[in-house]
Protein backbone atom coordinates (compact mmCIF):
# COMPACT_ATOMS: atom_id res chain seq x y z
CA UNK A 1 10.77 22.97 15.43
CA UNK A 2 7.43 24.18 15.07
CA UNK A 3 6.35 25.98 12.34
CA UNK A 4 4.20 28.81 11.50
CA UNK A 5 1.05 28.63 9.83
CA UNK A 6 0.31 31.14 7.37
CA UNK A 7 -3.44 31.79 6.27
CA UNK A 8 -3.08 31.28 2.23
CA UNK A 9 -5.70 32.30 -0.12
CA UNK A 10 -6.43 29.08 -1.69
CA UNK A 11 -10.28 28.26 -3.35
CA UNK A 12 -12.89 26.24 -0.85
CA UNK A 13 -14.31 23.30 -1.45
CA UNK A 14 -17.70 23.17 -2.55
CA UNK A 15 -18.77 22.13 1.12
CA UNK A 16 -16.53 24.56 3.11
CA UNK A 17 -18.41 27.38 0.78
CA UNK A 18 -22.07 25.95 1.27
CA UNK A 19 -21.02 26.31 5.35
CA UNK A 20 -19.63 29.04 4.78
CA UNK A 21 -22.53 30.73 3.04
CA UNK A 22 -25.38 29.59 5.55
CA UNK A 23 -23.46 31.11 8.26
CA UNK A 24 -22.64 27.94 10.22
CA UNK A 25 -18.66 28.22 10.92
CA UNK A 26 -16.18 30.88 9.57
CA UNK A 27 -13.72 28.11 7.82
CA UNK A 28 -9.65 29.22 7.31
CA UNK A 29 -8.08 28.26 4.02
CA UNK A 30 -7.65 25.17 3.33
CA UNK A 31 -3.94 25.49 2.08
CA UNK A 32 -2.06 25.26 5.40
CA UNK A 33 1.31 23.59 5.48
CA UNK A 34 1.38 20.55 7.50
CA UNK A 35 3.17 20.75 10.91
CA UNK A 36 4.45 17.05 12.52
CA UNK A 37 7.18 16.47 14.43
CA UNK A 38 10.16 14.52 12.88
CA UNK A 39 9.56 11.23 12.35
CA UNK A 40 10.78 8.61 15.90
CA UNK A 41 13.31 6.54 13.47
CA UNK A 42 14.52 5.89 10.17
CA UNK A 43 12.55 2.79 10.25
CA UNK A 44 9.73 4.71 10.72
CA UNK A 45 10.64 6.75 8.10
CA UNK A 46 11.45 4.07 5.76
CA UNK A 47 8.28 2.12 6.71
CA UNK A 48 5.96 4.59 5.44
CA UNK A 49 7.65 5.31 1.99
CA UNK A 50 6.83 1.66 1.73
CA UNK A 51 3.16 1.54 2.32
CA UNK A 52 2.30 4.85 -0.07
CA UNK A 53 4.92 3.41 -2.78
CA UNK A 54 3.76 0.14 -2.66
CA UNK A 55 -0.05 1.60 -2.69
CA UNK A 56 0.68 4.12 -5.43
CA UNK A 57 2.22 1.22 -7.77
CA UNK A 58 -0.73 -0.55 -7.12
CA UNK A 59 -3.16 1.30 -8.15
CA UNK A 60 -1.32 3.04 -10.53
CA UNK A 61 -3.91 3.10 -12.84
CA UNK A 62 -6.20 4.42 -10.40
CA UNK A 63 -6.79 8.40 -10.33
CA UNK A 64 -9.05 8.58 -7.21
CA UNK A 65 -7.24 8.12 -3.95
CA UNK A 66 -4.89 10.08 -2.09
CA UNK A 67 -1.94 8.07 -0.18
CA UNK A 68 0.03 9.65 2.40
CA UNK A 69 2.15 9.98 6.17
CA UNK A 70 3.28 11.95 8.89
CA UNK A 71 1.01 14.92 7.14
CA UNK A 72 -1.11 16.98 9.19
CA UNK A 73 -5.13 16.09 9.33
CA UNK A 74 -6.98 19.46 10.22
CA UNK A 75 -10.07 18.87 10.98
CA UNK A 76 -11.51 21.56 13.03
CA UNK A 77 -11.66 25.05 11.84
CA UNK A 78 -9.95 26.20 15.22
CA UNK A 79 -6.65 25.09 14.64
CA UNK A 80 -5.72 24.51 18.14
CA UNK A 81 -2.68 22.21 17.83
CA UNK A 82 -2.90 20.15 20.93
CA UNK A 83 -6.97 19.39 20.23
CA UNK A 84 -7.60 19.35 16.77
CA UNK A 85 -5.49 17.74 14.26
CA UNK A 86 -3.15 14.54 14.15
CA UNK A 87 -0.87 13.38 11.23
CA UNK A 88 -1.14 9.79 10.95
CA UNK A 89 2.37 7.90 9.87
CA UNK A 90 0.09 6.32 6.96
CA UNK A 91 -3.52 6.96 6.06
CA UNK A 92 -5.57 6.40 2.48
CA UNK A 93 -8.71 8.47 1.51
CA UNK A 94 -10.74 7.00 -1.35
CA UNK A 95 -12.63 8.88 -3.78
CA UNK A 96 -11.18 11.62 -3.61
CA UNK A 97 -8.51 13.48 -6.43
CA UNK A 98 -4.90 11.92 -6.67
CA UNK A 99 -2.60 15.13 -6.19
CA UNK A 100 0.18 16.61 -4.09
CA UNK A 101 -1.49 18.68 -1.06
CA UNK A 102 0.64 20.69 1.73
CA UNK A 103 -1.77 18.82 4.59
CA UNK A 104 -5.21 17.45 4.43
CA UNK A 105 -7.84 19.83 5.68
CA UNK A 106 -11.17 17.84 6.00
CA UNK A 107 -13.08 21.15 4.80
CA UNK A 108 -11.64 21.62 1.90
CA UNK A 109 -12.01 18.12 1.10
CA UNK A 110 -16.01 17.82 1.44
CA UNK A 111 -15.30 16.30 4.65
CA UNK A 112 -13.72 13.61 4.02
CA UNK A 113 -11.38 11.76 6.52
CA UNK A 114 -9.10 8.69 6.11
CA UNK A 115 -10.21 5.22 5.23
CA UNK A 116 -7.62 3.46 6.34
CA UNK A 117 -5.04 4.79 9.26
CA UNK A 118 -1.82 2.99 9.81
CA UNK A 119 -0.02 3.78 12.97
CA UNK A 120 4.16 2.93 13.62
CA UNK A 121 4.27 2.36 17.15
CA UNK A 122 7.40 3.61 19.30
CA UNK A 123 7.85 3.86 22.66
CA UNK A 124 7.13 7.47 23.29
CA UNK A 125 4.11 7.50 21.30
CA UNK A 126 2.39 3.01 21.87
CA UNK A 127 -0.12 4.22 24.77
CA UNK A 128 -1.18 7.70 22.54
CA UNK A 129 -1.99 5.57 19.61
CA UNK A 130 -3.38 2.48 21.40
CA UNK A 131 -5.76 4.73 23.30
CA UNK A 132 -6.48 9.00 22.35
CA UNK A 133 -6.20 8.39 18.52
CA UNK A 134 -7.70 5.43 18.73
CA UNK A 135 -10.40 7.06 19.90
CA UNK A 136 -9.90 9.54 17.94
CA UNK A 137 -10.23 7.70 14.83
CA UNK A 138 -13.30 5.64 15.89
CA UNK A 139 -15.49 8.65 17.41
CA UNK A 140 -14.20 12.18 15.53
CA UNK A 141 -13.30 10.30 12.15
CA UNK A 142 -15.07 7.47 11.77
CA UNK A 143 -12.07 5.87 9.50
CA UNK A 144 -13.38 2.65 8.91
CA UNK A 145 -10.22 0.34 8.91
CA UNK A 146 -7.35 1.42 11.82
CA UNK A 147 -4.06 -0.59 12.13
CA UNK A 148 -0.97 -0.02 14.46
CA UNK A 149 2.38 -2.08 14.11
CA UNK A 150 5.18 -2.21 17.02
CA UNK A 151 8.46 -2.62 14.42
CA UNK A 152 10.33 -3.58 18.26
CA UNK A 153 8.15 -6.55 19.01
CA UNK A 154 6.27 -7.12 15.66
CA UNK A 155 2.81 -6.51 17.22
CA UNK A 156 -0.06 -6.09 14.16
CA UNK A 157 -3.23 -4.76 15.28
CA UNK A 158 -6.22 -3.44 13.34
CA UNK A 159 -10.07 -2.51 14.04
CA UNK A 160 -12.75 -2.53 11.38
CA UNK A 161 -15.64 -0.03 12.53
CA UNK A 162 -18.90 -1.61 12.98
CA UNK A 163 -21.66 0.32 14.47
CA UNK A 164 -20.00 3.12 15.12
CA UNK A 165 -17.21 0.73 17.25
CA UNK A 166 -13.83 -0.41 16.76
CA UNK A 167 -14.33 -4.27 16.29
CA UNK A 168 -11.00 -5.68 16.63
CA UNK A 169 -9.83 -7.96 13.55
CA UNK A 170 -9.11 -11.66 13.51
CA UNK A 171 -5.71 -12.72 11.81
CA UNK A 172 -5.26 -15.35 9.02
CA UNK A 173 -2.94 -18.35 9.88
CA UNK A 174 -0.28 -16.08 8.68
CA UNK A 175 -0.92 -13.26 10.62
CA UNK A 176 -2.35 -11.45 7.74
CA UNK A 177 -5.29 -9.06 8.81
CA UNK A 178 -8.08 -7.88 5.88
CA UNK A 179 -8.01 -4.15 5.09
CA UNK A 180 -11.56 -4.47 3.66
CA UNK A 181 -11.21 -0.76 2.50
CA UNK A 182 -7.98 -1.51 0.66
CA UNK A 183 -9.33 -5.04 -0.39
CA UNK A 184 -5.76 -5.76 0.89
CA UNK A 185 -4.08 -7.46 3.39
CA UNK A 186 -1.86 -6.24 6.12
CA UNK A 187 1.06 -8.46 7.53
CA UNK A 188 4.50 -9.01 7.97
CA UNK A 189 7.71 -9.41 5.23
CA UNK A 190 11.62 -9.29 6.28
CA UNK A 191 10.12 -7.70 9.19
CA UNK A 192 8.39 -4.61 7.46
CA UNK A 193 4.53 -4.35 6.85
CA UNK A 194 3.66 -5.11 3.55
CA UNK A 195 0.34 -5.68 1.50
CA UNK A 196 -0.72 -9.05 0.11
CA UNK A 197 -3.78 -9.49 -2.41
CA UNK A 198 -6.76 -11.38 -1.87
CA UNK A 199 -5.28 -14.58 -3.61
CA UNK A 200 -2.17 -14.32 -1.06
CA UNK A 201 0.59 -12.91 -3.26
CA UNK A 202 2.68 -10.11 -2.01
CA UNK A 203 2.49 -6.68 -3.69
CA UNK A 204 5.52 -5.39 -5.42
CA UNK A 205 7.69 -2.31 -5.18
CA UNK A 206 8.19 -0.91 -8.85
CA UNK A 207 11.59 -2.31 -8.64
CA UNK A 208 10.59 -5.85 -7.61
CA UNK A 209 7.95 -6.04 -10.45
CA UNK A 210 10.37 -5.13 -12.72
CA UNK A 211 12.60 -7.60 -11.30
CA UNK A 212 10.16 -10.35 -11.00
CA UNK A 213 9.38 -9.52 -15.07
CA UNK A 214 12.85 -10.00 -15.97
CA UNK A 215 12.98 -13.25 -14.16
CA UNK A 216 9.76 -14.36 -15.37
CA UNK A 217 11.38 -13.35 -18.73
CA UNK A 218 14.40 -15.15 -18.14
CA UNK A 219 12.67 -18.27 -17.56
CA UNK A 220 10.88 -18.67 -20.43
CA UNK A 221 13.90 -17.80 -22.56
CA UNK A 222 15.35 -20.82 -20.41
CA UNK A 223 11.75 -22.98 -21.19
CA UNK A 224 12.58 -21.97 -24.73
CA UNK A 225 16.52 -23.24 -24.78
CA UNK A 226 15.32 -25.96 -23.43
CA UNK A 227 12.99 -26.91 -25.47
CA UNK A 228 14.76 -26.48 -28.49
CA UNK A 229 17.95 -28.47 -27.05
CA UNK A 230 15.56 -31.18 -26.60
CA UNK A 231 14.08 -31.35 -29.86
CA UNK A 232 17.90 -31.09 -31.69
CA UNK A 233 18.46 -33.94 -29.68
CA UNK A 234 15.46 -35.67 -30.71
CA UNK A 235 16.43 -34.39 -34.01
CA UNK A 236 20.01 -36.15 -33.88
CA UNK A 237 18.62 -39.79 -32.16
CA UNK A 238 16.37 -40.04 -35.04
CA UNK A 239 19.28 -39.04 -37.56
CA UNK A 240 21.60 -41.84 -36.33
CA UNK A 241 18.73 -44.29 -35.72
CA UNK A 242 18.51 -43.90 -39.51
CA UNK A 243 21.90 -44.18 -40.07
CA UNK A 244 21.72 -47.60 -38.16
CA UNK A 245 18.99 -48.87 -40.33
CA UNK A 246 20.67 -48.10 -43.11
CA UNK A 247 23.67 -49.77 -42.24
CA UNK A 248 22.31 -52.86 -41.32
CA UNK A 249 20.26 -52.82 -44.72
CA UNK A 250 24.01 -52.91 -46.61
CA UNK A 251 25.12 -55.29 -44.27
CA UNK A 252 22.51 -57.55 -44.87
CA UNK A 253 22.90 -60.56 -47.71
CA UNK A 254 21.52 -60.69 -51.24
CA UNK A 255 19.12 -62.50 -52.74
CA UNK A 256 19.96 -64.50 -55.55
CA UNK A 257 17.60 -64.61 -58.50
């Protein structure tokens, strides 16, 4: 179903009302809901709760990125819906203020676009993001790191923009492929994408840290057990080692004077 956009009166940006000002395009506001179709699968679905939870734990700490998917980009004040926008399934836009937004409108964000674009291939929708939003991406918003993943056959692209060109990327022996925006890698897990850090260790759901913690914990309670089993044992060797000595010591004849 497609729904209706409704102007909303929402404040501009500081570079949609500098534009504005000097006359050079009449922008709409900036609050528009976002308006994708539903999502091909649940894996799809499911696939891009991943990559913003797994992003958002993260950088949890971190106050100045946005993480998102299937959300409108509007990026030309026209708002013609075949031409001018396209909701990535995941994107990332750095510097920029960590909050909830209806849709991203690149004028009302002092024209900023995505720095990294994830794409979940399906078959309806493989040639549009192999080729037009490619395109898209690389000409109209210059997103410097672009990655699409077929979930079917477990293809893993991305493209690093160099020049003002999609340069495609070159995987590690595991397949892995550098987000240098992210300073993350991209590659497969139990056949979802997942992120790895520079040093090669997968990134965590909040869950699995958790997890991990308590097993970490867990372990050293078992180091500690262990430890002090060993050292009662110790403890008792020594004890009947002395109890030996002193045996043979009463055993042992006297001297006569």
């Amino acid at each position: 179903m497609t729904q209706s956009i409704t102007p909303a009166s929402s404040p501009q940006s500081p570079l949609a009302s500098t534009l504005a000002q000097e006359g050079a395009v009449v922008f709409p506001p900036g609050d528009l809901w976002s308006n994708e179709p539903p999502l091909e699968s649940d894996f799809h679905r499911r696939q891009i709760e991943l990559l913003i939870r797994l992003l958002e734990w993260w950088w949890r700490d971190r106050q100045d990125f946005y993480a998102s998917g299937n959300l409108t980009i509007y990026y030309s004040p026209n708002q013609l819906k075949s031409e001018f926008f396209r909701g990535p399934d995941f994107f990332v836009v750095l510097g920029t203020e960590k909050k909830d937004r209806r849709s991203w409108a690149v004028w009302q964000e002092d024209g900023k676009y995505p720095n990294v674009i994830v794409e979940i291939l399906s078959s309806s929708t493989a040639s549009v993001d192999r080729n037009l939003k490619k395109q898209i991406y690389q000409d109209t918003f210059r997103t410097p790191d672009y990655f699409w993943f077929d979930p079917d056959t477990l293809e893993l692209k991305g493209f690093h923009l160099m020049d003002g060109q999609y340069q495609e990327l070159q995987p590690t022996p595991q397949g892995w492929l550098w987000s240098q925006q992210l300073q993350l890698y991209l590659g497969l897990w139990d056949g979802k994408l997942r992120f790895f850090t520079p040093e090669g260790e997968l990134v965590l759901l909040p869950e699995e840290d958790l997890s991990q913690q308590a097993e970490q914990e867990r372990q050293r309670a078992e180091q500690e057990r262990q430890r002090a089993e060993q050292e009662r044992q110790r403890a008792e060797a020594a004890e009947q080692e002395l109890a030996r000595l002193r045996a043979l010591l009463q055993d042992s004849p006297q001297d006569n004077p």
